[in-house]
PDB file of N, CA and C in Angstrom:
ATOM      1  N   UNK A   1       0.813  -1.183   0.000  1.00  0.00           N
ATOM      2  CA  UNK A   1       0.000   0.000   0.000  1.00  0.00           C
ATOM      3  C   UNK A   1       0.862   1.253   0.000  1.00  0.00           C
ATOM      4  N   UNK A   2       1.839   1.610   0.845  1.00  0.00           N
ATOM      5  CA  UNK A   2       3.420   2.366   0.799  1.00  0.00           C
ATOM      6  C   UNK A   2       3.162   2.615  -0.690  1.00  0.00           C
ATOM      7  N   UNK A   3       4.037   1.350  -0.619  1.00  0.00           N
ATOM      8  CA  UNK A   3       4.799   1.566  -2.210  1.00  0.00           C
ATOM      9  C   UNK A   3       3.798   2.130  -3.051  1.00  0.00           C
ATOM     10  N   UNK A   4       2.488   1.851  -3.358  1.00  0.00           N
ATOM     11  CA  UNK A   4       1.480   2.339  -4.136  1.00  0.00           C
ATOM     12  C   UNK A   4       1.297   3.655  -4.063  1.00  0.00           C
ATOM     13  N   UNK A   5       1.353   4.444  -2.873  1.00  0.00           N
ATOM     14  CA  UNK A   5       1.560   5.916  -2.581  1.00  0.00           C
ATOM     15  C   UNK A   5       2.362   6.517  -3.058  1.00  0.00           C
ATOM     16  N   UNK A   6       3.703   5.593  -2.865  1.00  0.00           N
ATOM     17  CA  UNK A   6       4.596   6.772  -3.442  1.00  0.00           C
ATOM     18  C   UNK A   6       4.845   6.406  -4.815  1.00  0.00           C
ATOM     19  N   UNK A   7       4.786   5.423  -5.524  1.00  0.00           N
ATOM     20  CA  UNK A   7       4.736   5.285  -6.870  1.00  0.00           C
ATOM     21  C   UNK A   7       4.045   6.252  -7.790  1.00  0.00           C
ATOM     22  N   UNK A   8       2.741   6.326  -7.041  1.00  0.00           N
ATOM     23  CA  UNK A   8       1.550   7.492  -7.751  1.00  0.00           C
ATOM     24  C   UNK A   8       1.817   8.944  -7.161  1.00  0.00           C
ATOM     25  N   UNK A   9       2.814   8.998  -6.314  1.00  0.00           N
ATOM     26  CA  UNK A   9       3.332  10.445  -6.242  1.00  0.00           C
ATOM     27  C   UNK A   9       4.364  10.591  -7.113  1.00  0.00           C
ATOM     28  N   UNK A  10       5.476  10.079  -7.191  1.00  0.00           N
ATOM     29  CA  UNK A  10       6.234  10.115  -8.241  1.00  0.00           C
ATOM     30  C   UNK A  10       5.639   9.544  -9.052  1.00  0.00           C
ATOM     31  N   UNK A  11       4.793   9.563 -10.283  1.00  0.00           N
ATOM     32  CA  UNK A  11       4.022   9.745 -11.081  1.00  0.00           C
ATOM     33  C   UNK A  11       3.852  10.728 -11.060  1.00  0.00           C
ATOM     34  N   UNK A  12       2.859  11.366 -10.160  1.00  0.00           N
ATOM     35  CA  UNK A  12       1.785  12.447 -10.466  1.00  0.00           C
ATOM     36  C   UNK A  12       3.098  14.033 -10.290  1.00  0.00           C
ATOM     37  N   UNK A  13       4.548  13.722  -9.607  1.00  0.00           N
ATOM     38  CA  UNK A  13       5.224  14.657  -9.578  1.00  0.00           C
ATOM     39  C   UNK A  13       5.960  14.710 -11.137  1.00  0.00           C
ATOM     40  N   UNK A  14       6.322  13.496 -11.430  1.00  0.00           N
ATOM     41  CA  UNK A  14       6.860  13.848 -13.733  1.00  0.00           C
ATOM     42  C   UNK A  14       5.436  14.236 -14.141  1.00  0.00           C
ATOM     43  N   UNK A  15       4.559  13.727 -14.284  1.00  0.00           N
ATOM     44  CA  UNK A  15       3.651  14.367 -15.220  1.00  0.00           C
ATOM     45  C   UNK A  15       3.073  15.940 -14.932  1.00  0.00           C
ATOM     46  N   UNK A  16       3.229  16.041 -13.557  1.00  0.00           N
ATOM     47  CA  UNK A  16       2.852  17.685 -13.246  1.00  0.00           C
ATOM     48  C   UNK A  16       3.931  18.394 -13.587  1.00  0.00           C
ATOM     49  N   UNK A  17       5.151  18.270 -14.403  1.00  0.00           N
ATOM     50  CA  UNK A  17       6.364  18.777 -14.282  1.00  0.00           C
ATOM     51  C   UNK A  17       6.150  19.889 -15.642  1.00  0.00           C
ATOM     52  N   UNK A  18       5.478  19.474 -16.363  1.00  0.00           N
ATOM     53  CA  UNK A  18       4.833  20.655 -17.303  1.00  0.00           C
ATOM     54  C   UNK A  18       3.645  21.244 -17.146  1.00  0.00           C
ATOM     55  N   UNK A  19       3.393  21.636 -16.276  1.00  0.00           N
ATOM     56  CA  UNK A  19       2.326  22.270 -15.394  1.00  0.00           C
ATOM     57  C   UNK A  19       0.742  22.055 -15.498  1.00  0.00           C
ATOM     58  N   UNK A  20       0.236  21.285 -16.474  1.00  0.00           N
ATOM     59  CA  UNK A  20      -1.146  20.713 -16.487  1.00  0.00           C
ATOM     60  C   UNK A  20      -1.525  19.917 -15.553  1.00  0.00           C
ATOM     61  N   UNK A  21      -0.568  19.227 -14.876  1.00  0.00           N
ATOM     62  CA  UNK A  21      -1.653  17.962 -13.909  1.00  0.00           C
ATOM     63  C   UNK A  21      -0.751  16.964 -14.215  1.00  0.00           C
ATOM     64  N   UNK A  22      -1.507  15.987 -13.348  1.00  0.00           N
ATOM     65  CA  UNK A  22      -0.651  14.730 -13.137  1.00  0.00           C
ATOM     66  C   UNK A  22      -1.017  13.602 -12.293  1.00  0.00           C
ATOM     67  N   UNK A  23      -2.411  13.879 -12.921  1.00  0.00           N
ATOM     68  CA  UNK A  23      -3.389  12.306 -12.616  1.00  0.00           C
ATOM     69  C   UNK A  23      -2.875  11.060 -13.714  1.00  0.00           C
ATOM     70  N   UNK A  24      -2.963  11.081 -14.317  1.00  0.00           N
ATOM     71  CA  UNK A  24      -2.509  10.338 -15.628  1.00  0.00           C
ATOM     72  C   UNK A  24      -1.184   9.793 -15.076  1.00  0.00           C
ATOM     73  N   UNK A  25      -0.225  10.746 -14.754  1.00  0.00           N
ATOM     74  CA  UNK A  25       1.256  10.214 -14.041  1.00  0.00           C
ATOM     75  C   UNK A  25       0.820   9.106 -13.079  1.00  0.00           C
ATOM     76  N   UNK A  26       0.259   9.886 -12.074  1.00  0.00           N
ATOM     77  CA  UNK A  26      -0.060   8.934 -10.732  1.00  0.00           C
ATOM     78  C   UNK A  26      -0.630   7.188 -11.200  1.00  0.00           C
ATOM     79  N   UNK A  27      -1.946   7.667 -12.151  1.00  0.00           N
ATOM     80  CA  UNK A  27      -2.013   6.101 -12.288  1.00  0.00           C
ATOM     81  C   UNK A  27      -0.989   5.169 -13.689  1.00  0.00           C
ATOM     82  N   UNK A  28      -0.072   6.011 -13.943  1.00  0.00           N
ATOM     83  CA  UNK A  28       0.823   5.255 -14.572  1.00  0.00           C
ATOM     84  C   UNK A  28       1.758   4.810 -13.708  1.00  0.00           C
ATOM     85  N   UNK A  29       2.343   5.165 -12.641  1.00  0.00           N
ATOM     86  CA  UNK A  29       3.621   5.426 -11.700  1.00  0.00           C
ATOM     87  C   UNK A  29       2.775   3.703 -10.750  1.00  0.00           C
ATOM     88  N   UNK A  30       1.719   3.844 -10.503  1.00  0.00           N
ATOM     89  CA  UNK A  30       0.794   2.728 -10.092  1.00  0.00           C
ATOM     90  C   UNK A  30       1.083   1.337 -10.570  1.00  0.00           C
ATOM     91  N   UNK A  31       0.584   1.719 -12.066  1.00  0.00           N
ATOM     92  CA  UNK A  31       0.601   0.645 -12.912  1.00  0.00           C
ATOM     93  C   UNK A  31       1.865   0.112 -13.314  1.00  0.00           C
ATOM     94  N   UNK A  32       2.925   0.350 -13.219  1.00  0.00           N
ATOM     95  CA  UNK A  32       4.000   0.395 -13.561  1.00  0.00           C
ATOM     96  C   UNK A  32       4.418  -0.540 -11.488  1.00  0.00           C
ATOM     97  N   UNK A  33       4.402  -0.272 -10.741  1.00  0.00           N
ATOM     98  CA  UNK A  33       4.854  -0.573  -9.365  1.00  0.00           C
ATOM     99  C   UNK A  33       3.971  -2.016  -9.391  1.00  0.00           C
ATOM    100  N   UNK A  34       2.967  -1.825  -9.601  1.00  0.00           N
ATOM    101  CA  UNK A  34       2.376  -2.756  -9.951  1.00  0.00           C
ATOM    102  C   UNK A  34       2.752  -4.386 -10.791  1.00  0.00           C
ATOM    103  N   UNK A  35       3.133  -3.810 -12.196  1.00  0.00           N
ATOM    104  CA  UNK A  35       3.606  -4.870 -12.995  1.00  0.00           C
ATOM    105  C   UNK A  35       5.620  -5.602 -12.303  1.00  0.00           C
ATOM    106  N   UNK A  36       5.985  -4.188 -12.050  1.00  0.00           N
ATOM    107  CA  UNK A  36       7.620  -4.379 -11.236  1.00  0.00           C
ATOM    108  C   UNK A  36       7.534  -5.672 -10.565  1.00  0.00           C
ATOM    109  N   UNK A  37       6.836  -5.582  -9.216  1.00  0.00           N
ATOM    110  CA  UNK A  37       6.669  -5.933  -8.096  1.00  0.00           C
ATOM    111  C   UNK A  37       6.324  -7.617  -8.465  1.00  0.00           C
ATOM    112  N   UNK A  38       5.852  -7.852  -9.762  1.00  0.00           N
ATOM    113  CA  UNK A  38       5.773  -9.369 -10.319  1.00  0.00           C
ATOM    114  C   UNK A  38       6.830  -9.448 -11.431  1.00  0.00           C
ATOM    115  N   UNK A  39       7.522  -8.776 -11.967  1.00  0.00           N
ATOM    116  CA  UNK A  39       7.858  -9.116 -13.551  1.00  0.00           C
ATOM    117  C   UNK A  39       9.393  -8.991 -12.280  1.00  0.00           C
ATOM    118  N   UNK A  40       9.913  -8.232 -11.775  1.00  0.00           N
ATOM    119  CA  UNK A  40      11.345  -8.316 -11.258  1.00  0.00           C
ATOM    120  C   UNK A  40      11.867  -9.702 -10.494  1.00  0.00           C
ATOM    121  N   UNK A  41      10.590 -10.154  -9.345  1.00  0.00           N
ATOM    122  CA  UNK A  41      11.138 -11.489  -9.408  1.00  0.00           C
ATOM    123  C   UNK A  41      11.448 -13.067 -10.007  1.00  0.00           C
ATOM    124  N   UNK A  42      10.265 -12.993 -10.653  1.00  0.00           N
ATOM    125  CA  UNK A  42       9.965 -13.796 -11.846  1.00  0.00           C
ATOM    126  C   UNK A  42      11.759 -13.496 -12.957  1.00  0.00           C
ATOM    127  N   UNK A  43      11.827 -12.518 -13.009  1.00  0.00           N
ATOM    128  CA  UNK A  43      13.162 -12.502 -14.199  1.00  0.00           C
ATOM    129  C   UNK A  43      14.235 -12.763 -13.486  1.00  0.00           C
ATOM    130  N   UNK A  44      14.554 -12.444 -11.860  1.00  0.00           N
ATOM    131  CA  UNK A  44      15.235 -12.916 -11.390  1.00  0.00           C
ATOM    132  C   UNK A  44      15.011 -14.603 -10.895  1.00  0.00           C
ATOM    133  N   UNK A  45      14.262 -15.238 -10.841  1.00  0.00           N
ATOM    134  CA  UNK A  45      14.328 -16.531 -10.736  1.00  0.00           C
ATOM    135  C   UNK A  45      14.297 -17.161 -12.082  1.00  0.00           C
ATOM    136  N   UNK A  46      14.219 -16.250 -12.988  1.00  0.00           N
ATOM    137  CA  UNK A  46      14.726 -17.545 -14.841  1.00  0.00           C
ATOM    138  C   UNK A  46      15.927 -17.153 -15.045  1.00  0.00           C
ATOM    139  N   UNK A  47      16.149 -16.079 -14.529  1.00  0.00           N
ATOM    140  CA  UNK A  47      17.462 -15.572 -14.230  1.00  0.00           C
ATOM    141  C   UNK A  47      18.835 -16.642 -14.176  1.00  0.00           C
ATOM    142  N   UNK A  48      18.493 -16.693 -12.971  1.00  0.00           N
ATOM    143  CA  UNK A  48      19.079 -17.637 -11.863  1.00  0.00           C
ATOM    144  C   UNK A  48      19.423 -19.088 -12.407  1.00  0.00           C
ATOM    145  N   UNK A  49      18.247 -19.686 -12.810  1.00  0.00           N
ATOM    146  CA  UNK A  49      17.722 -20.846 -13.301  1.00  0.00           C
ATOM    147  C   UNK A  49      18.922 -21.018 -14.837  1.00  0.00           C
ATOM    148  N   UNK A  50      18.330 -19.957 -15.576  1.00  0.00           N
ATOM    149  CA  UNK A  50      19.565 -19.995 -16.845  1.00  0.00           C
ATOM    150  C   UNK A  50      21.174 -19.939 -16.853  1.00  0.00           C
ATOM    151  N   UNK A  51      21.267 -19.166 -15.674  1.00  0.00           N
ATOM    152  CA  UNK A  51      22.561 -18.905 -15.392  1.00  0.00           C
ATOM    153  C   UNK A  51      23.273 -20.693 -14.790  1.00  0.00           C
ATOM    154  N   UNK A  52      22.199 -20.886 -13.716  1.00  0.00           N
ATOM    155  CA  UNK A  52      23.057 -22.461 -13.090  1.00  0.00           C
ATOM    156  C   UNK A  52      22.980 -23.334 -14.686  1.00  0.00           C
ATOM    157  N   UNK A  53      21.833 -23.247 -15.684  1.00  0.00           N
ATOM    158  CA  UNK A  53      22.024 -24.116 -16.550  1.00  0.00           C
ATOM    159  C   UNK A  53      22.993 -23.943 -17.578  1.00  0.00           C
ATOM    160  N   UNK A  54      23.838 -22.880 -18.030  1.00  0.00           N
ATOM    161  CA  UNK A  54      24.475 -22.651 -18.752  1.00  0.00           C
ATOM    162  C   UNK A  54      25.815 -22.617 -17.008  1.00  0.00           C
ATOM    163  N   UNK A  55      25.528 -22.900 -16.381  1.00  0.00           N
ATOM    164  CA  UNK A  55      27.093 -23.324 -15.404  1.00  0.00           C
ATOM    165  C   UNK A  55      27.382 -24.613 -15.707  1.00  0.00           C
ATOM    166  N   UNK A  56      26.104 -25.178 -15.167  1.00  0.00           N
ATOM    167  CA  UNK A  56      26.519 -26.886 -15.997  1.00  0.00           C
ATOM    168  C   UNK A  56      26.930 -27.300 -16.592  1.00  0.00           C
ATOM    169  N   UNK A  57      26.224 -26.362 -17.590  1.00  0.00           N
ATOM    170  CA  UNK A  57      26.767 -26.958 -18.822  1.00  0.00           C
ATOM    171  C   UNK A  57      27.992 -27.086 -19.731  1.00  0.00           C
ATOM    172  N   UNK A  58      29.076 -26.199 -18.382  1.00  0.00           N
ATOM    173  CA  UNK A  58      30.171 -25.599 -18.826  1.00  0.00           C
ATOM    174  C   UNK A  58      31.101 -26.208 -17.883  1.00  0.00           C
ATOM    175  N   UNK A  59      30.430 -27.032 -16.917  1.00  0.00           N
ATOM    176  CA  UNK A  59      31.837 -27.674 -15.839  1.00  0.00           C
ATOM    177  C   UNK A  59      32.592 -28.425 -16.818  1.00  0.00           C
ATOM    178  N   UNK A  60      32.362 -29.476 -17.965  1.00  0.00           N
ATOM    179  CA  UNK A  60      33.843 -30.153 -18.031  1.00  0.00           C
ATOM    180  C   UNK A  60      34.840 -29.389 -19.226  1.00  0.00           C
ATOM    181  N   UNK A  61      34.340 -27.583 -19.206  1.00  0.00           N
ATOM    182  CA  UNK A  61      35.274 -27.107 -20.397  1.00  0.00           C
ATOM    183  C   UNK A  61      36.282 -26.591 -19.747  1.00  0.00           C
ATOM    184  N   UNK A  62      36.645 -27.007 -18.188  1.00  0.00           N
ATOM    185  CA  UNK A  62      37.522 -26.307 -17.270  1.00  0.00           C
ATOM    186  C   UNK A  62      39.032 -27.000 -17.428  1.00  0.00           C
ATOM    187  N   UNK A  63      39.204 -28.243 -18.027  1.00  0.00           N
ATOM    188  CA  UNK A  63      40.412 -28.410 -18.571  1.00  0.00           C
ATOM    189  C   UNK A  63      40.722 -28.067 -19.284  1.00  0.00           C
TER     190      UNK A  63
END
């Protein structure tokens, strides 16, 4: 809930930065904290996953 606050404040503070408003920011800054908060760990665990499989796959090129 935090994070949702201040996401849509920094939002709503870039899009007010040319002086019309900055509702539009806020629920982009949202939507965006939103998608992060699933897509960052998810890439870090195929991440991870690709990295040990391309380790493997590389132990016997060590001679």
């Amino acid at each position: 809930m935090i994070g949702e606050a201040i996401a849509g404040l920094i939002g709503h503070k870039i899009d007010a930065s040319d002086g019309e408003g900055g509702a539009v920011g806020a629920v982009a800054g949202v939507a965006v904290w939103k998608v992060a908060k699933a897509v960052i760990p998810a890439a870090l665990f195929f991440g991870a996953i690709a990295y040990g499989i391309h380790y493997l796959a590389n132990q016997g090129d060590d001679a």
